[in-house]
Protein backbone atom coordinates (compact mmCIF):
# COMPACT_ATOMS: atom_id res chain seq x y z
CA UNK A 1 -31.41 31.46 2.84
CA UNK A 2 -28.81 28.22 2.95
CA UNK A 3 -25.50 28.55 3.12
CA UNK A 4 -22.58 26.56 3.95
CA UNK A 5 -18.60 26.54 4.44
CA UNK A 6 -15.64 24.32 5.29
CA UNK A 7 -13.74 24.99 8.64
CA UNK A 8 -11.17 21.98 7.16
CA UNK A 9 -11.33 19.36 5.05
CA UNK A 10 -8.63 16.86 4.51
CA UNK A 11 -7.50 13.42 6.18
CA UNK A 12 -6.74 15.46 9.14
CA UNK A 13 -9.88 16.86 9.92
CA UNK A 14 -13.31 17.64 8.59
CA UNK A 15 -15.94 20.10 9.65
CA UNK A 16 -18.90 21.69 7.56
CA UNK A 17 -20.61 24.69 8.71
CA UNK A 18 -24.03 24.39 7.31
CA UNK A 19 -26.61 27.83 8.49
CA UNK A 20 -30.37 28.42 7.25
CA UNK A 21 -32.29 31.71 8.24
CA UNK A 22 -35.64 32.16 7.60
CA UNK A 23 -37.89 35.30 9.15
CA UNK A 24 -34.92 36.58 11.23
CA UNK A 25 -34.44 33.18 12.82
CA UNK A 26 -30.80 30.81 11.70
CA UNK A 27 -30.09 27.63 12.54
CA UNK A 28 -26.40 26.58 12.31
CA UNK A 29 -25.59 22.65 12.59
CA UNK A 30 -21.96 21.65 12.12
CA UNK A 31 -21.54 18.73 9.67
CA UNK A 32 -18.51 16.76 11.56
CA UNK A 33 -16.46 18.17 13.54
CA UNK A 34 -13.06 16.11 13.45
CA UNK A 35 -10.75 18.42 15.31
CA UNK A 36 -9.75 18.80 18.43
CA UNK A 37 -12.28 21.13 20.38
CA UNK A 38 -9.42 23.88 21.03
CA UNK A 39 -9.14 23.88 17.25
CA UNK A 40 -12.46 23.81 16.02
CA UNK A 41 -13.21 26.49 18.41
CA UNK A 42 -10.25 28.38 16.63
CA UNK A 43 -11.98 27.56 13.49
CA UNK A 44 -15.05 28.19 14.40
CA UNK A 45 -13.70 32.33 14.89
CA UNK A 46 -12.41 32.52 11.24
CA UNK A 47 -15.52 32.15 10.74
CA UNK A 48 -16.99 35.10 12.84
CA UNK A 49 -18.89 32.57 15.19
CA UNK A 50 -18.21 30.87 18.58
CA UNK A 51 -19.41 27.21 20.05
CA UNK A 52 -22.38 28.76 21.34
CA UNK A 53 -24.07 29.67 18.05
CA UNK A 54 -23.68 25.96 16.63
CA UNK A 55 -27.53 24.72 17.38
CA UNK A 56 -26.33 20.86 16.62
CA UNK A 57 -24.18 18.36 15.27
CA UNK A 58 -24.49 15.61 12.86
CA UNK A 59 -21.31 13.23 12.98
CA UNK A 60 -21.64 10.99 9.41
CA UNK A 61 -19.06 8.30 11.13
CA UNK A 62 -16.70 7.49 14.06
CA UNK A 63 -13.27 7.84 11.85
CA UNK A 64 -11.77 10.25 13.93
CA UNK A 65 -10.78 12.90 11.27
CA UNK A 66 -15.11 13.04 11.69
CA UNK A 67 -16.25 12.46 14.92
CA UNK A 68 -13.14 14.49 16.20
CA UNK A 69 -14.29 16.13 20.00
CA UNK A 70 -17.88 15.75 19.23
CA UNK A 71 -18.14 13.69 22.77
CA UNK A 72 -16.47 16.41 24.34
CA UNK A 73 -18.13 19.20 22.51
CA UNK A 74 -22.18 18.18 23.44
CA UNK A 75 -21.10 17.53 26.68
CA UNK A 76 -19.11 20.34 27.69
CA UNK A 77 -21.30 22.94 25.76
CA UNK A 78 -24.72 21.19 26.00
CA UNK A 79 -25.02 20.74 22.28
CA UNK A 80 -26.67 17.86 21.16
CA UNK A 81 -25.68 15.77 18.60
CA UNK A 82 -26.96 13.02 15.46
CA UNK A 83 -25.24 9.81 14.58
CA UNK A 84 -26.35 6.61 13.84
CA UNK A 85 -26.56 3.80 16.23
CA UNK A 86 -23.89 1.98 14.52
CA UNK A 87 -21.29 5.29 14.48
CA UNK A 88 -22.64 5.84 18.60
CA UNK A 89 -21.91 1.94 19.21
CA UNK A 90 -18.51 1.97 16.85
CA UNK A 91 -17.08 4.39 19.73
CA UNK A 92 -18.28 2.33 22.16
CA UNK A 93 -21.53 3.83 23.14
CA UNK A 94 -20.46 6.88 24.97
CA UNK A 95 -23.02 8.48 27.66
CA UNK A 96 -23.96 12.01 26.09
CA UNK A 97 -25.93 12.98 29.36
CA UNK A 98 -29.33 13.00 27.12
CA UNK A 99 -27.89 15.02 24.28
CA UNK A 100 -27.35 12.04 21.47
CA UNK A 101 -30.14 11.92 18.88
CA UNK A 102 -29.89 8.51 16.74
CA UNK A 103 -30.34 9.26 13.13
CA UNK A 104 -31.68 6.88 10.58
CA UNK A 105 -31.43 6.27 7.00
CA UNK A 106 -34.19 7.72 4.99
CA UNK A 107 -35.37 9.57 8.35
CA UNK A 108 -36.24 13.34 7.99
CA UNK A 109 -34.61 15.20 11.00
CA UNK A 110 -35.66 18.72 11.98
CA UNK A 111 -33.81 21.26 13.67
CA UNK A 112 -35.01 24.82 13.53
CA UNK A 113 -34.78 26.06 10.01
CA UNK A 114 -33.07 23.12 8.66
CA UNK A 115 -34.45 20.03 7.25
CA UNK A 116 -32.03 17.07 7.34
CA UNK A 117 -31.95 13.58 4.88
CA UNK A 118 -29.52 11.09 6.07
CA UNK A 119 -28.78 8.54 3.25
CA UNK A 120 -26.23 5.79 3.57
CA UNK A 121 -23.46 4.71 1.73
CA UNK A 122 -20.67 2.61 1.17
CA UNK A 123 -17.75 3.20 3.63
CA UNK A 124 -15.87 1.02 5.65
CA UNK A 125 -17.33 2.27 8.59
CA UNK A 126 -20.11 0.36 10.94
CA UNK A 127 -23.53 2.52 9.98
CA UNK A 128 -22.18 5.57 7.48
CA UNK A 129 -24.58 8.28 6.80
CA UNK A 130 -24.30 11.26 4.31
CA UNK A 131 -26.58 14.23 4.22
CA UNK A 132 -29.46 16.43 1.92
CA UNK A 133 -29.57 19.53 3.69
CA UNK A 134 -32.79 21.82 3.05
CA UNK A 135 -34.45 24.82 4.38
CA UNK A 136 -37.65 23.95 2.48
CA UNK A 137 -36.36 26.39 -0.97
CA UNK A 138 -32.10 25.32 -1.48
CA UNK A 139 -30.85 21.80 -1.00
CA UNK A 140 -27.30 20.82 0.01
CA UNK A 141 -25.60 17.42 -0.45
CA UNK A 142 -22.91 16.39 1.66
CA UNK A 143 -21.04 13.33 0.57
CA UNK A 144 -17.57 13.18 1.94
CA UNK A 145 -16.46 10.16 2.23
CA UNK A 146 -17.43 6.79 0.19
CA UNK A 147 -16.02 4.25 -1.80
CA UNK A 148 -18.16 4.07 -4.82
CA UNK A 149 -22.13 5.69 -5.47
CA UNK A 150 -24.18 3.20 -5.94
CA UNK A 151 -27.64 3.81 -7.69
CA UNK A 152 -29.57 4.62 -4.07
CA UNK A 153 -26.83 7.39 -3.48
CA UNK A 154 -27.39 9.20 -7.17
CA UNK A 155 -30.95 9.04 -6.35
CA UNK A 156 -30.65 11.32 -2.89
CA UNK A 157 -28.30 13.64 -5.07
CA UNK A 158 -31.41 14.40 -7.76
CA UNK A 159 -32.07 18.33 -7.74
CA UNK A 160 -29.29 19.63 -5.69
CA UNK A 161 -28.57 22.86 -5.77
CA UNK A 162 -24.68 22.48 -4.33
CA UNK A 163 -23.01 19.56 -3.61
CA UNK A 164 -19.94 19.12 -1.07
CA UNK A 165 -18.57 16.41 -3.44
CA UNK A 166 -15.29 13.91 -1.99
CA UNK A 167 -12.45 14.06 -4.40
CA UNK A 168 -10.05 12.21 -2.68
CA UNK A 169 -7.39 10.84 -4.39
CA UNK A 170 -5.70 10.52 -8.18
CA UNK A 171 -5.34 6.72 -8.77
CA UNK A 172 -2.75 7.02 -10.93
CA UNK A 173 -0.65 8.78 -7.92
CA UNK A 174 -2.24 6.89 -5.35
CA UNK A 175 -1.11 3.71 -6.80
CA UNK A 176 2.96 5.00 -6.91
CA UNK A 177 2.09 6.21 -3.53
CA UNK A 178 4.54 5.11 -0.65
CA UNK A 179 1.37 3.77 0.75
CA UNK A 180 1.56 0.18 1.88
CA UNK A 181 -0.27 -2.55 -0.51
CA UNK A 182 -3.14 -2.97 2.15
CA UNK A 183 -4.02 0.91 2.74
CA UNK A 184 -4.06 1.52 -1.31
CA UNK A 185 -6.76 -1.28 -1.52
CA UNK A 186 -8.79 0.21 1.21
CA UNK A 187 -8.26 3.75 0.09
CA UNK A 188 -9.18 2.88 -3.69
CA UNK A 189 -11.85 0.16 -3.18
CA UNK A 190 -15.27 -0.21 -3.20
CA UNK A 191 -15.41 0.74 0.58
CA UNK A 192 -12.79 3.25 0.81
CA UNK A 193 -12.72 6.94 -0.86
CA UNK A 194 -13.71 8.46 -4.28
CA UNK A 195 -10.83 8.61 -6.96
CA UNK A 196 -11.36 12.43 -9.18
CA UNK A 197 -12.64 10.44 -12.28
CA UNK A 198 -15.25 8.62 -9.58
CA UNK A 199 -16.01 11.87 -8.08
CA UNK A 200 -16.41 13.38 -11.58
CA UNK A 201 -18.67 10.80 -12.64
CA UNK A 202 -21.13 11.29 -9.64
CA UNK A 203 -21.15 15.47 -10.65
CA UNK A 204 -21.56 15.00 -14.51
CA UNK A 205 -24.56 12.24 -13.29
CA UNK A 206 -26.31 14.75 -11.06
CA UNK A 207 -25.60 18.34 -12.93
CA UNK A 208 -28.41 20.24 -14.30
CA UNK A 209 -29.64 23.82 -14.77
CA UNK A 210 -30.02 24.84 -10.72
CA UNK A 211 -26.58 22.97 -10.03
CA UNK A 212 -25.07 26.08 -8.51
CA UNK A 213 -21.97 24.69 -6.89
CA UNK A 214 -19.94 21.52 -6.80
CA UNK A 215 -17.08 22.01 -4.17
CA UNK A 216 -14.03 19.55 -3.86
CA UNK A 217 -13.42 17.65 -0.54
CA UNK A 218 -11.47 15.63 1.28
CA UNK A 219 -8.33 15.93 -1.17
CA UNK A 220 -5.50 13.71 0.09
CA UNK A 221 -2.64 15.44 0.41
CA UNK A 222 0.22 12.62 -0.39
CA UNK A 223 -2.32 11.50 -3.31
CA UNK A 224 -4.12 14.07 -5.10
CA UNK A 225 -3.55 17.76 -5.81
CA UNK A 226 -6.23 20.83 -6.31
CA UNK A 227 -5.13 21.63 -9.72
CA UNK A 228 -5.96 17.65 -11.13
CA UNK A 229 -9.00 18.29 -8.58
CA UNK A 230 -10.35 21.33 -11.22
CA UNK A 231 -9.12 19.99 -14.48
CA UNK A 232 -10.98 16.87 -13.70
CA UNK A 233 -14.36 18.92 -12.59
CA UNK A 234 -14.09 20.99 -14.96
CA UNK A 235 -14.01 18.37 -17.73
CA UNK A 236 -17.38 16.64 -16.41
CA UNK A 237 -18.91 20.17 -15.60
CA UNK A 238 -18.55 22.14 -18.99
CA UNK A 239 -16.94 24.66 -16.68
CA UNK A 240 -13.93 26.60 -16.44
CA UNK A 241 -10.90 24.74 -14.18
CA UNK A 242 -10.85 28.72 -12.52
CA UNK A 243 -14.45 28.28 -11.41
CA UNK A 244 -13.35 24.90 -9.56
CA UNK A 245 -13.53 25.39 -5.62
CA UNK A 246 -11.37 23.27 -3.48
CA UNK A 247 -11.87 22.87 0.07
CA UNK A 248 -8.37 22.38 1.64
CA UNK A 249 -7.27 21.17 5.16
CA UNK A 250 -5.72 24.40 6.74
CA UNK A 251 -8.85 26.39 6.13
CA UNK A 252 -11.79 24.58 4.42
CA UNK A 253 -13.63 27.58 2.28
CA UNK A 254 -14.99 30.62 2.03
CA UNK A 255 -19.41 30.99 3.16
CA UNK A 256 -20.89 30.13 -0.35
CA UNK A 257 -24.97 30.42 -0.48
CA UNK A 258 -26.40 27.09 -1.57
């Protein structure tokens, strides 16, 4: 069984809980973790677990609303961790006493009952990697944070069963925004985060029968709002806007299975 839920999600802080069990054995890996480690670890309880039943940690990139306490965290609590050489050297290539794993693109990574496929994609980061999340029967995309899909990204989102989808910001609001000219470029271009009619456009490209959930993340909250977030799904999903799932910052989701 997969299943996965938000502790947060937002330009504060992102953190995925992602758990397989198979034959009375589970494997939890938390997907980010871009809080500080007295939060997460308040975070963590809401959602009946503690630091010690996390098995691993994949940071996708060094912004710190990702990468968060992860140095901290594997050190402190012997977890180890995967990141790519580009996100390790980005924070200057921190000593993680034997407990950092590099991870590749197009590199299969096993950890207990999991199966993980790191893909990259366009981010203005230094080495930006996304996840397929498996335990051999569901599959789980993670894609929270990238400018545009490119045809390589689609590609690694073929046959999901649920996707943790960015839907960042409303460009239309974004572009009234009191945001400076500079950080409205980043945020909207090519390199920065996915607008709801970009976001949209990935789900209505990748939906099919076994789609069972597409859940909204990494809403900005000066530049977007959850109710645009499910009209705008809904539209590209054929679904109902009360079916729409929103992950928000203060408490991420709910357990869904994948």
């Amino acid at each position: 069984m997969l299943r996965f839920r938000s502790l947060g999600s937002g330009s504060t802080g992102n953190a995925t809980l992602v758990e397989a069990t198979s034959a009375g054995r589970t494997t939890r890996l938390l997907v980010d973790c871009g809080f500080g480690l007295k939060q997460l670890t308040t975070r963590l309880a809401t959602a009946g677990l503690g630091i010690d039943q996390i098995d691993a940690v994949f940071v996708t990139h060094e912004h710190g609303d990702h990468i968060g306490c992860a140095h901290m965290l594997a050190r402190r609590h012997r977890i180890p961790v995967w990141m790519s050489e580009g996100t390790w050297l980005a924070t200057g290539g921190r000593d993680f006493e034997g407990l950092l794993n590099l991870a590749r693109d197009g590199s299969a990574i096993s950890i207990g009952e999991l199966s993980l496929h790191p893909f990259t994609v366009p981010h203005d980061a230094r080495e930006p990697l996304q996840l397929v999340c498996t335990d051999g029967a569901r599959r789980l995309g993670v894609l929270t944070d990238l400018g545009h899909a490119t045809p390589y990204v689609l590609a690694q989102l073929a046959g999901l069963d649920a996707l943790l989808l960015e839907c960042n910001h409303d460009s239309e609001m974004l572009a009234q925004s009191s945001y400076p000219d500079f950080l409205k470029h980043r945020v909207g271009g090519n390199y920065g985060h996915l607008s709801n009619t970009a976001a949209a456009d990935i789900a209505r490209t990748v939906l099919h029968a076994g789609l069972r959930h597409v859940v909204a993340a990494h809403l900005s909250e000066q530049n977007n709002r959850p109710g645009i977030v499910r009209q705008v799904l809904a539209e590209a999903l054929g679904a109902a806007e009360e079916d729409m799932l929103t992950a928000d910052a203060a408490s991420g989701f709910p357990w869904l299975d994948a």
